[in-house]
Protein backbone atom coordinates (compact mmCIF):
# COMPACT_ATOMS: atom_id res chain seq x y z
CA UNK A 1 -56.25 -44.53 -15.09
CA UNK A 2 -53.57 -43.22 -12.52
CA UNK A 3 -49.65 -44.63 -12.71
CA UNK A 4 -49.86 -45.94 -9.04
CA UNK A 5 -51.51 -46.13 -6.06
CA UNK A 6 -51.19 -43.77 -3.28
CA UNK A 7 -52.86 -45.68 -0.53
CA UNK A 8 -49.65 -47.08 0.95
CA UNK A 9 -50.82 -51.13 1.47
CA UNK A 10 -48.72 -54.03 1.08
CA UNK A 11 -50.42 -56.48 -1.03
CA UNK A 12 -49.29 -60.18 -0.62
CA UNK A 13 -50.36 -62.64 -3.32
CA UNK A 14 -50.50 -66.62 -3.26
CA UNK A 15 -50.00 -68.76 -6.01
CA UNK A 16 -52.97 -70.71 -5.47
CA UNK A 17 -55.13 -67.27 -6.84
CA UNK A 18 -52.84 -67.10 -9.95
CA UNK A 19 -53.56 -71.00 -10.37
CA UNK A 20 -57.62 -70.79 -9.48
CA UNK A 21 -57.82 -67.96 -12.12
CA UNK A 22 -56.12 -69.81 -14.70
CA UNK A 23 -57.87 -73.14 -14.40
CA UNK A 24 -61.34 -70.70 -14.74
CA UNK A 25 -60.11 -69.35 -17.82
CA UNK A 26 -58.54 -72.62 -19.18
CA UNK A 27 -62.14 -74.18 -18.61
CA UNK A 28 -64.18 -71.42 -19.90
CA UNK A 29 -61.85 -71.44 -22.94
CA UNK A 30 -62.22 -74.92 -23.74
CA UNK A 31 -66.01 -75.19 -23.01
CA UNK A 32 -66.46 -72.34 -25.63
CA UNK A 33 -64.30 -74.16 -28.52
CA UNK A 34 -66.39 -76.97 -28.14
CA UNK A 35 -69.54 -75.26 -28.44
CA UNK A 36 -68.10 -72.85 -31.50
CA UNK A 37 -67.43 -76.64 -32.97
CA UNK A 38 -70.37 -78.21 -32.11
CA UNK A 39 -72.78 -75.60 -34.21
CA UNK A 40 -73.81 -75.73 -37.51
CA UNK A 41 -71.38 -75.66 -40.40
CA UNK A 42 -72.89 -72.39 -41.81
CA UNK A 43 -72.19 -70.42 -37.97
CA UNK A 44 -68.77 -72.10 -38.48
CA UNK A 45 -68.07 -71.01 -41.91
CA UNK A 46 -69.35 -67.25 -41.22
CA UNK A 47 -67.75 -67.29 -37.85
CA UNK A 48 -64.38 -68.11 -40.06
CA UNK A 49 -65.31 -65.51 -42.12
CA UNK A 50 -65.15 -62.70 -40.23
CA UNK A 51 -63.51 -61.40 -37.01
CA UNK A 52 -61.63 -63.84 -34.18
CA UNK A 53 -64.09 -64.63 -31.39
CA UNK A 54 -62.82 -62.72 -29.04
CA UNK A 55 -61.43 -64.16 -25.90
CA UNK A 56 -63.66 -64.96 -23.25
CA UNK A 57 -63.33 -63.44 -19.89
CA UNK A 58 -64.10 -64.94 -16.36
CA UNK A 59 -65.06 -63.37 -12.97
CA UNK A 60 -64.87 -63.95 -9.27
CA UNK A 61 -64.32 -62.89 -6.38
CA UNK A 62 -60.36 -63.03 -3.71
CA UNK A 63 -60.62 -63.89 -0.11
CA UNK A 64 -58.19 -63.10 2.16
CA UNK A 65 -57.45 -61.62 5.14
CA UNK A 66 -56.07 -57.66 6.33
CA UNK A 67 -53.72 -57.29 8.97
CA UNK A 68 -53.07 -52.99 9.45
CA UNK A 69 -51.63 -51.89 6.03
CA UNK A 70 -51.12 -55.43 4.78
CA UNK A 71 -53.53 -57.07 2.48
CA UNK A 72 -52.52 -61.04 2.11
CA UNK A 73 -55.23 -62.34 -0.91
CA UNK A 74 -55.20 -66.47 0.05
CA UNK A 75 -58.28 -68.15 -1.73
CA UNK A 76 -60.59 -67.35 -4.93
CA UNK A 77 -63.71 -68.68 -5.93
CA UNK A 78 -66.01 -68.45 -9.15
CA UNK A 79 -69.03 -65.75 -9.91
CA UNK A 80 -72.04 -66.08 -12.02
CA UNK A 81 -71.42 -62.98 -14.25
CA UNK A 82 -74.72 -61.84 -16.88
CA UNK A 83 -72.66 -60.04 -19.82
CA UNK A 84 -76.07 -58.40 -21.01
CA UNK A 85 -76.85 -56.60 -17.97
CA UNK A 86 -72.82 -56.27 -17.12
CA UNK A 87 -74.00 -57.52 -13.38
CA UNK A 88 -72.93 -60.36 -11.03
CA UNK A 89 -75.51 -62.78 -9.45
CA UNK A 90 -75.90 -61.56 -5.85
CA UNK A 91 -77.56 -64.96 -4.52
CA UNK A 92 -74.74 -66.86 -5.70
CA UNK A 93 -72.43 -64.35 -3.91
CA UNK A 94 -73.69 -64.78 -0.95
CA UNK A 95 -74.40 -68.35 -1.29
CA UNK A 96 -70.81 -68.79 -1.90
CA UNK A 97 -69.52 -66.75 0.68
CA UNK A 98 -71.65 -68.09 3.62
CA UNK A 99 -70.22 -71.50 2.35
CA UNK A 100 -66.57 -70.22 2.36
CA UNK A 101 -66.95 -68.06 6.19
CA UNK A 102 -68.15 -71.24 7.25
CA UNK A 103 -64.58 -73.54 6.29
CA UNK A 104 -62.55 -70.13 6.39
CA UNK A 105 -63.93 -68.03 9.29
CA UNK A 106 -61.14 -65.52 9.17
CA UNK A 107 -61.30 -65.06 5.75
CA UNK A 108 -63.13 -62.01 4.31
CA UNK A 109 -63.88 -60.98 0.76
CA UNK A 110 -61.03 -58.49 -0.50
CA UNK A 111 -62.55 -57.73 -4.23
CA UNK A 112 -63.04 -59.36 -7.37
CA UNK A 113 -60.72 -60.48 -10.14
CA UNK A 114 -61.33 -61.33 -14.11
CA UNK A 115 -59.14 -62.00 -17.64
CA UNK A 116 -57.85 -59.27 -20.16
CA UNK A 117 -55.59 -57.20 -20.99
CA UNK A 118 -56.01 -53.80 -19.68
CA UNK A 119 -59.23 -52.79 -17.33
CA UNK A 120 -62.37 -51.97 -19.15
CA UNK A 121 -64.63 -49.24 -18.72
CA UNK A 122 -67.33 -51.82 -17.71
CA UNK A 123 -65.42 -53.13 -14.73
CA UNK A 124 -66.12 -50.02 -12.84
CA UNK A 125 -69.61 -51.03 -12.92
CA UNK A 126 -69.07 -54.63 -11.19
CA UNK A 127 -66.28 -52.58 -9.01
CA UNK A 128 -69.32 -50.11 -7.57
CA UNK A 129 -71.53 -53.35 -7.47
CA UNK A 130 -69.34 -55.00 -4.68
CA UNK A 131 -68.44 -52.04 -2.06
CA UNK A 132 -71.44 -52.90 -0.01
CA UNK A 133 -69.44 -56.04 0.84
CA UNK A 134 -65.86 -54.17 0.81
CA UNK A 135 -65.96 -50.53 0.92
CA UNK A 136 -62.73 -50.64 -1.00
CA UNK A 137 -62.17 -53.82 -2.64
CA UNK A 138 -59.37 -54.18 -4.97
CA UNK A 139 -59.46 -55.53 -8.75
CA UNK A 140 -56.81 -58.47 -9.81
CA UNK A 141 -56.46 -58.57 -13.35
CA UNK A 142 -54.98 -61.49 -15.35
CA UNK A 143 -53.61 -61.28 -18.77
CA UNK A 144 -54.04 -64.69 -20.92
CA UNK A 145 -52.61 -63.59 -23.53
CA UNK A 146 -48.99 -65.05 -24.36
CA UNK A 147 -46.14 -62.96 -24.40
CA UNK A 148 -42.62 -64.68 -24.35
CA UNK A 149 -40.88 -60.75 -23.91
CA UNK A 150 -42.60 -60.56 -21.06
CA UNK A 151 -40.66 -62.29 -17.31
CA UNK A 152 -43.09 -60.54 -15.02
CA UNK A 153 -46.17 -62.58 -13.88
CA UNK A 154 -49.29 -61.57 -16.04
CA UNK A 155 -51.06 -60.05 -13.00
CA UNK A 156 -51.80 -57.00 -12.35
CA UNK A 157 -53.79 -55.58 -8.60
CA UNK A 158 -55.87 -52.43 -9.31
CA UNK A 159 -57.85 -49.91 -6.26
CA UNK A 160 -59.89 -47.52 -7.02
CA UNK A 161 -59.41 -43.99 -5.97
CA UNK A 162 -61.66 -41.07 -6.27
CA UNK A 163 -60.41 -38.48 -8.22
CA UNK A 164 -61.01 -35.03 -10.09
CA UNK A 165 -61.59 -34.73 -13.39
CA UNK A 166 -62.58 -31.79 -15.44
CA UNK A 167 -64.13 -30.62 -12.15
CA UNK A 168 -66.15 -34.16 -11.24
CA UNK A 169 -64.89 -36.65 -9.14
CA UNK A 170 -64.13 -39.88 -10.52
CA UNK A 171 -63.48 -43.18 -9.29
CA UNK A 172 -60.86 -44.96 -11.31
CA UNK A 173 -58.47 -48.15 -11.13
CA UNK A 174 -54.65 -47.37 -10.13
CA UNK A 175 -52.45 -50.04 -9.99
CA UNK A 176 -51.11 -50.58 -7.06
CA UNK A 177 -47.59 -53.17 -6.47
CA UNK A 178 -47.53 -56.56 -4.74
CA UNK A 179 -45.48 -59.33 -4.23
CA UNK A 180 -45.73 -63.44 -4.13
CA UNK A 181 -46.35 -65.14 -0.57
CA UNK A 182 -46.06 -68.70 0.17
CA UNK A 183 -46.29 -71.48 2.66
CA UNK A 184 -44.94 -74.41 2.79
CA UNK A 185 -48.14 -76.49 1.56
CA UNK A 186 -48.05 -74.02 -1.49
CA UNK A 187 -44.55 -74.74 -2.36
CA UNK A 188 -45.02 -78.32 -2.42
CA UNK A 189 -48.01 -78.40 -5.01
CA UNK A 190 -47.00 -75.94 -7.28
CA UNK A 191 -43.74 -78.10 -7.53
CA UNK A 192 -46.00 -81.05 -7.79
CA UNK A 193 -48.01 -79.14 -10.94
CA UNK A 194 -44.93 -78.01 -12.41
CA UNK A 195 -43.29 -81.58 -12.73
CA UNK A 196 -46.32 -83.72 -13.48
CA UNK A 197 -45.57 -86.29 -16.29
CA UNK A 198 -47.13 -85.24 -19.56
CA UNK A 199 -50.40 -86.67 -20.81
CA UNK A 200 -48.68 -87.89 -23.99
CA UNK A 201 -46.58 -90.12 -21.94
CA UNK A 202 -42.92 -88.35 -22.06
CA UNK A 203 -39.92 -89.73 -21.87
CA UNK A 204 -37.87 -89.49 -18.13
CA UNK A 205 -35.17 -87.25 -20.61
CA UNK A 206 -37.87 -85.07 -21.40
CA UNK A 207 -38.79 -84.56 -17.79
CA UNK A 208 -35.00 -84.35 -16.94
CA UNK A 209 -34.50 -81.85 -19.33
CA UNK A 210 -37.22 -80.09 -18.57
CA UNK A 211 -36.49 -79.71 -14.80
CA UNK A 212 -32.96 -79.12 -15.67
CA UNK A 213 -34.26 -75.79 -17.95
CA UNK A 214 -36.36 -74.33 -14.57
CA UNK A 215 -33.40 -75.07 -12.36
CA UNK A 216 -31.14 -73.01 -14.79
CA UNK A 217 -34.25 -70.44 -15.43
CA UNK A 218 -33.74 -69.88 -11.38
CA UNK A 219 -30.27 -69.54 -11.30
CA UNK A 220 -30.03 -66.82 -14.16
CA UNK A 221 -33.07 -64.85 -12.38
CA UNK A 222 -31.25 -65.72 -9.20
CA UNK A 223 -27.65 -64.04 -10.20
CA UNK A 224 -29.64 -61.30 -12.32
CA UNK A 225 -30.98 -60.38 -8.94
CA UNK A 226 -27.82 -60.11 -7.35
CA UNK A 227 -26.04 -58.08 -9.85
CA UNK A 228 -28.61 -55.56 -9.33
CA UNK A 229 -27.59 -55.75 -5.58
CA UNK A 230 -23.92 -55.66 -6.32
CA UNK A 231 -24.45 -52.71 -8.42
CA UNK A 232 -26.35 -50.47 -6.16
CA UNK A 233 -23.98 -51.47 -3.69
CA UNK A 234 -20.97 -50.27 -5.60
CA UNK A 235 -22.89 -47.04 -6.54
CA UNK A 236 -23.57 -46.33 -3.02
CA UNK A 237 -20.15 -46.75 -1.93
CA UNK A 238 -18.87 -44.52 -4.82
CA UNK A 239 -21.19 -42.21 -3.27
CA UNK A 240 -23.47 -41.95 -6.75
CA UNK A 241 -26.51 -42.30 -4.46
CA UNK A 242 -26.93 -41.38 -0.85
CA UNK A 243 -26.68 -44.14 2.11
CA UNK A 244 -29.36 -46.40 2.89
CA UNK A 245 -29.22 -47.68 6.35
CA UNK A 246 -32.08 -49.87 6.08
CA UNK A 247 -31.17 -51.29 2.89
CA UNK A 248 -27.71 -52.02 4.18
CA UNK A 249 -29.03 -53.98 7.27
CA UNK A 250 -31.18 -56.43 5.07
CA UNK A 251 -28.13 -57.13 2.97
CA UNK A 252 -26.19 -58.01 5.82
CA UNK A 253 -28.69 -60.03 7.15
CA UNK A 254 -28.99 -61.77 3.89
CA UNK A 255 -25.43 -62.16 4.24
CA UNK A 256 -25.01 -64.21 7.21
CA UNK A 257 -27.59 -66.56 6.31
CA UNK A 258 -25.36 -67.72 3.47
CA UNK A 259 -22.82 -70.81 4.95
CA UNK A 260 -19.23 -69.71 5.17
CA UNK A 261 -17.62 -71.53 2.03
CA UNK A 262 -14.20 -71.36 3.15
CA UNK A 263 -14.53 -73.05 6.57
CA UNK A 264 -12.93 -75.92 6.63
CA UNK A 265 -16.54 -77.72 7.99
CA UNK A 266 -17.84 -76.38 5.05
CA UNK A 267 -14.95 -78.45 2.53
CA UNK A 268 -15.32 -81.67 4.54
CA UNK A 269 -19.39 -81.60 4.50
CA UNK A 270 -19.19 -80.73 0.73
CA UNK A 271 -16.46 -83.49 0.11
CA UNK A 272 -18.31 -86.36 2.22
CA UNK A 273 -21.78 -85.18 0.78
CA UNK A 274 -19.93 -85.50 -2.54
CA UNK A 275 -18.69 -88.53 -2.43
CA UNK A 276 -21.54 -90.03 -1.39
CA UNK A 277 -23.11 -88.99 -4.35
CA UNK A 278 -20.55 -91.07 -6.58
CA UNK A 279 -21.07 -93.92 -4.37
CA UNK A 280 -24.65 -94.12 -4.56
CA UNK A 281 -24.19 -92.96 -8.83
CA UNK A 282 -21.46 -95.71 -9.03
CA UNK A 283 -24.21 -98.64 -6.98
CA UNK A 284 -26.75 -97.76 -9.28
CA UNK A 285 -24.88 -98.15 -12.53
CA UNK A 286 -23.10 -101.67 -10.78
CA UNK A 287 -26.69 -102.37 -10.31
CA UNK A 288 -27.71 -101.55 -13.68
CA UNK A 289 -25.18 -103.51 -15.62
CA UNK A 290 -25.82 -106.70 -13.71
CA UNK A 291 -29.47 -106.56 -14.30
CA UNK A 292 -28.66 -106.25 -17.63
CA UNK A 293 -25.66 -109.27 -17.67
CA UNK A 294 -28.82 -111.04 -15.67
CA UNK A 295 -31.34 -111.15 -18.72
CA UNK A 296 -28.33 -111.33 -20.96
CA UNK A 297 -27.71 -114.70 -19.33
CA UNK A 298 -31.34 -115.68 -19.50
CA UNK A 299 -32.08 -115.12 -23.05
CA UNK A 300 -28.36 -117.25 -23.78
CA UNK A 301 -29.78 -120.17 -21.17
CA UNK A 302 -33.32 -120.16 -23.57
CA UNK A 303 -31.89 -120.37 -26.87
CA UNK A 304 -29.37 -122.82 -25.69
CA UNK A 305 -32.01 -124.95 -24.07
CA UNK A 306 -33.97 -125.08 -27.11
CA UNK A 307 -30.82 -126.11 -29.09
CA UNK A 308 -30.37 -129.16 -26.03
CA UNK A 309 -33.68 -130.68 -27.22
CA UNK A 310 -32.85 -130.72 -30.81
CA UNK A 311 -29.07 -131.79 -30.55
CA UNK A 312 -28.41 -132.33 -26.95
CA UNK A 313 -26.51 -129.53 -25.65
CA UNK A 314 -25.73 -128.50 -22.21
CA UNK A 315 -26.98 -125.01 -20.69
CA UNK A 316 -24.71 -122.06 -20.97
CA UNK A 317 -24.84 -121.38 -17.37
């Protein structure tokens, strides 16, 4: 397998791929535990005997569309895969894809993608199988494996090149670099998944902290990012490395979208926006402790009208 790709496209992923392959997987997974628990106790007890099942892997197929060098991968759906025969089901394919170019005309099947670690000798196979429907589809990998180490996404986009080996040309998988493309419609439900309430009922400090821990995940990934930027900066201008025009353009641009924080617009927008933060912090807790003076004064009015009956007290309030 080759370093890199040499084919020179841009390849633009969306989340909602990362998320389709996932919930595959996660369903696969989960289907398979319950059958492995649902056999006999003697296929349990020799299953715990010897090796870990291994992990089961999932296939399908990207959708997107290609505009000149770009490649922007949008939508994924599901494959029958046989893992005797190491083939896909063809009338499902092109069941599913009739159904897909007729809700997503534009849309047009860019390759395949499945679950492991590192691509497998058998992929090539299923790779070969679908270049009547893209002469050069591309392969996305996911990794379920856990690895705290690791802060890059486990995704990985392979082509396939032909190349010569001990004299015969070969077609093999090089990776090949990407990045992550959203819209707007993206944003907003991945931020919806990633602060759903937890299913054993969490507290609202469990949810704070737990939004509080991504906000401050983002702003140490954020100022990493920049000190990378400030550093090849500074080695530029030391003249370590030569001029980059282009570079130097985009971090200007970047620049002047940032709000000028010593205007003095800038200090009175902050200092109004501020204090209408302590206002509204200040209403709620005013709010807060009369509610709670409120059923204070209830629960004193109860037990003192109980005590009226018996000795003929007044009301507390």
């Amino acid at each position: 397998m080759a370093s890199s790709s040499s084919s020179g496209l841009t390849f633009k992923l969306h989340p909602l791929v990362i998320v389709n392959i996932s919930d595959h997987y996660t369903r696969v997974k989960v289907q398979d535990q319950h059958s492995s628990s649902a056999a006999s106790p003697a296929a349990g007890a020799a299953s715990n005997g010897g090796a870990p099942a291994p992990l089961p892997r999932v296939f399908g197929c990207v959708i997107g569309v290609q505009r000149g060098r770009t490649v922007e991968i949008f939508n994924s759906f599901e494959l029958l895969f046989d893992p005797v025969t190491h083939t896909l089901d063809r009338a499902f394919l092109e069941k599913k894809q009739e159904l897909y170019k007729k809700v997503f005309p534009n849309f047009f099947i860019l390759g395949w993608y499945s679950t492991g670690s590192d691509a497998e000798e058998s992929d090539m196979q299923i790779h070969k199988a679908l270049m009547d429907v893209n002469e050069s589809p591309i392969y996305v990998l996911l990794n379920p494996s856990i690895n705290h180490a690791q802060k890059d996404l486990p995704v990985t986009i392979f082509e396939s090149e032909l190349h010569v080996i001990d004299g015969i040309p070969q077609l093999i998988f090089v990776r090949s670099n990407y990045t992550i493309e959203t819209v707007e419609a993206e944003r907003i439900s991945v931020d919806h998944v990633a602060h759903l309430k937890p299913s054993d009922g969490g507290s609202a400090a469990t949810q704070l902290a737990a939004h509080l821990t991504g906000m401050h995940s983002a702003i140490k990934m954020l100022n990493s990012r920049i000190r990378v930027v400030h550093q090849y900066l500074q080695a530029m201008q030391r003249g370590d490395i030569p001029l980059d025009n282009s570079l130097l353009r985009q971090v200007s641009s970047l620049l002047r979208r940032l709000p000028a924080m010593e205007s003095e617009k800038f200090q009175d927008d902050f200092l109004m926006e501020f204090n209408d933060t302590l206002l509204m912090t200040y209403l709620a807790m005013f709010t807060n402790c009369s509610s709670t003076m409120n059923e204070l004064v209830d629960k004193f009015n109860t037990t003192y009208d109980r005590q009226s009956r018996r000795g003929g007290r007044t009301a507390f309030i």
